[in-house]
C-alpha atoms as a PDB file:
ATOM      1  CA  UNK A   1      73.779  39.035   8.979  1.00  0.00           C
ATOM      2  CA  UNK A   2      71.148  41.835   9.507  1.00  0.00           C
ATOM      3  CA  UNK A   3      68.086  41.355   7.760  1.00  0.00           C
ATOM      4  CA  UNK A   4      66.783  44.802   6.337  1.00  0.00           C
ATOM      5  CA  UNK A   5      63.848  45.442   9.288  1.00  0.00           C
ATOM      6  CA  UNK A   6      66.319  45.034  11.792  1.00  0.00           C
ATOM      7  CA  UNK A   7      69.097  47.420  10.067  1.00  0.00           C
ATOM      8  CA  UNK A   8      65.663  50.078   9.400  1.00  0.00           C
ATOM      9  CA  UNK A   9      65.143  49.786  12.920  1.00  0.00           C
ATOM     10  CA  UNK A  10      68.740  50.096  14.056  1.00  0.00           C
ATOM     11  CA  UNK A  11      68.536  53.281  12.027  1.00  0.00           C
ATOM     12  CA  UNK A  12      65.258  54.364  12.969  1.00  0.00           C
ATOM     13  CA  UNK A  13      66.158  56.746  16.162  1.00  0.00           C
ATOM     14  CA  UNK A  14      69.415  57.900  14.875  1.00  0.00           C
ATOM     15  CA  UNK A  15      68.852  58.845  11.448  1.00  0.00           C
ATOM     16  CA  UNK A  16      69.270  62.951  10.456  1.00  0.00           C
ATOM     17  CA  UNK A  17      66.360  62.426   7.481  1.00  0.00           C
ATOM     18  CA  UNK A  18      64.254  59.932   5.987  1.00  0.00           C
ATOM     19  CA  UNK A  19      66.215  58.013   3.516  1.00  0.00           C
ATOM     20  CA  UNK A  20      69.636  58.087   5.609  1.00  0.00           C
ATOM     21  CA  UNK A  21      72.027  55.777   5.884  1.00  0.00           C
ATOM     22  CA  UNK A  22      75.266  57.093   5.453  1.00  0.00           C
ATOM     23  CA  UNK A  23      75.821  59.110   8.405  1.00  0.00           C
ATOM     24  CA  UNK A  24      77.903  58.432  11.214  1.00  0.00           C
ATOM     25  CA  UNK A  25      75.027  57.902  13.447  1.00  0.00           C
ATOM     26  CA  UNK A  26      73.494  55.762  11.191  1.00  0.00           C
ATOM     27  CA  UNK A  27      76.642  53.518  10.652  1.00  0.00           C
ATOM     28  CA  UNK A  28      77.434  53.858  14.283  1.00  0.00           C
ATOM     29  CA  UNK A  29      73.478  52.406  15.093  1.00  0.00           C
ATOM     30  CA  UNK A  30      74.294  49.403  12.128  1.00  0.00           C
ATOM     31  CA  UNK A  31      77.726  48.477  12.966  1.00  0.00           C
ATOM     32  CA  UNK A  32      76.460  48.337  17.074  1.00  0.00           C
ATOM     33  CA  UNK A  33      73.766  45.982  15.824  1.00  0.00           C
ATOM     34  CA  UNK A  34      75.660  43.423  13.827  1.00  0.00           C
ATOM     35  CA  UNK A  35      78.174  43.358  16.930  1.00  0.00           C
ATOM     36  CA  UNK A  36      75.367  42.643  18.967  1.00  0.00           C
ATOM     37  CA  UNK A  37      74.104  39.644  16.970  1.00  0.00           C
ATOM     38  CA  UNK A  38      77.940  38.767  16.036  1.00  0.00           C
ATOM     39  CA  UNK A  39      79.119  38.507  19.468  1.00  0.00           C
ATOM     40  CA  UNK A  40      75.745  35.969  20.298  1.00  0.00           C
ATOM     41  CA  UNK A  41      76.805  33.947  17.802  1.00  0.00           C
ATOM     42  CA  UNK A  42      80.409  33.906  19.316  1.00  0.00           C
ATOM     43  CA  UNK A  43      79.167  32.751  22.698  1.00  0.00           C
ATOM     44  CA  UNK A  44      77.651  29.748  21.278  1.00  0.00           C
ATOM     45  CA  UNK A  45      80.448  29.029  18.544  1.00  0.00           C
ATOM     46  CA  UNK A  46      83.598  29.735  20.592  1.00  0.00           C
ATOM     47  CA  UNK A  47      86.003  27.863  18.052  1.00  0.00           C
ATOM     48  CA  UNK A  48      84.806  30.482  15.429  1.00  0.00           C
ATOM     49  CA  UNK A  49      87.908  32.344  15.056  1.00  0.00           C
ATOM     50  CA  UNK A  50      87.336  34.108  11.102  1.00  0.00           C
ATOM     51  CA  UNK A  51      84.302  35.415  12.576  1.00  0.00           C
ATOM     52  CA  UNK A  52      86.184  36.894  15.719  1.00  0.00           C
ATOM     53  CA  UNK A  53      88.581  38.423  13.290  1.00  0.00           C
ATOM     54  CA  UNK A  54      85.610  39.941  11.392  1.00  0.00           C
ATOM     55  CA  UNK A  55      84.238  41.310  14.854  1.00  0.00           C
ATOM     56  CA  UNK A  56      87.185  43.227  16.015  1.00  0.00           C
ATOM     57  CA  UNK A  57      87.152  44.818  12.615  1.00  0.00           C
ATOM     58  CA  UNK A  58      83.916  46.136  13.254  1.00  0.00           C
ATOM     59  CA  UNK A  59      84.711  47.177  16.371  1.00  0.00           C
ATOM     60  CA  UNK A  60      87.811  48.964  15.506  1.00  0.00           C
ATOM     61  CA  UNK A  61      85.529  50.369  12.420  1.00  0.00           C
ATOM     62  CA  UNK A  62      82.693  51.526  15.026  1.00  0.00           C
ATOM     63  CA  UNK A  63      85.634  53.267  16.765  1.00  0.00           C
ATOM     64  CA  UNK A  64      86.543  55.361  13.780  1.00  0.00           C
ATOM     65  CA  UNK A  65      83.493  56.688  13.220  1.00  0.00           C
ATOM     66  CA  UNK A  66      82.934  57.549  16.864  1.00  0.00           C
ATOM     67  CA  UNK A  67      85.586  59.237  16.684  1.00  0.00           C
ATOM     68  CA  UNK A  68      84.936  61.220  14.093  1.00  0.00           C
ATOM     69  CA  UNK A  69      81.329  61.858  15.044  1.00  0.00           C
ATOM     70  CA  UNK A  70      83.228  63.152  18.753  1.00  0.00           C
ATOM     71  CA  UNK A  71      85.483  65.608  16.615  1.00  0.00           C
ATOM     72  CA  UNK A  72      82.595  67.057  14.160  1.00  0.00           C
ATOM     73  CA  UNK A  73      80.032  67.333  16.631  1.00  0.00           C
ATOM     74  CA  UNK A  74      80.099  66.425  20.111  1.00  0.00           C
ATOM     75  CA  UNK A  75      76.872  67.246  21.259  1.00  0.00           C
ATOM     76  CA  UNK A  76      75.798  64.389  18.612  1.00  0.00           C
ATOM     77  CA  UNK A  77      78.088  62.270  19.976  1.00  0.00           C
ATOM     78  CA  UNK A  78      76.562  62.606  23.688  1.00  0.00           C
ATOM     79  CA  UNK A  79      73.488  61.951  22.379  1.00  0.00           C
ATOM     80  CA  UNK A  80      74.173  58.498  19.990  1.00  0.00           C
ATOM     81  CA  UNK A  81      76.371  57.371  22.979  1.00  0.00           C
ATOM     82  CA  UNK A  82      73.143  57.383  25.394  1.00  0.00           C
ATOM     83  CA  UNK A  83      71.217  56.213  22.574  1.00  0.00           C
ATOM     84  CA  UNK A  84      72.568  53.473  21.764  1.00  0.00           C
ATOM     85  CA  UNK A  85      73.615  52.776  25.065  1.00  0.00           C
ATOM     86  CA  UNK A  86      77.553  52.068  24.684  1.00  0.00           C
ATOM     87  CA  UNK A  87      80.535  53.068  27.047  1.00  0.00           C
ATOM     88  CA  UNK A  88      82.627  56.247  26.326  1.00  0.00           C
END
């Protein structure tokens, strides 16, 4: 669970004006962060299989919107994908 710092600073670098959070970017930067902190918790709980489930639907949900982001505006996408430091 994110607390709300750590999903304003998830946001922080991405984010197209000051109160966003319903951009792509922004939902890319939150998704990447609870996968993060979701797939810690899986290392140390390996047994945890409803939270595995909920993982790979983030992941598939991250994929979505990096998808769309790449069809809208790729130059954006370059840039969140060397942001936030993920694989193409």
């Amino acid at each position: 669970m994110l607390t709300k710092r750590k999903k304003i600073n998830a946001i922080k670098d991405v984010k197209r004006h000051e109160t966003d959070t319903g951009s792509p970017e922004a939902q890319v930067a939150i998704l990447s962060k609870q996968i993060e902190e979701l797939t810690t918790h899986l290392k140390k709980n390996h047994k945890d299989n409803h939270s595995r489930r909920g993982l790979l639907q983030m992941v598939a949900n991250r994929r979505k919107h990096l998808k769309y982001l790449e069809k809208e505006n790729k130059r954006k996408y370059n840039s969140l994908i060397k942001t936030l430091g993920l694989k193409k």
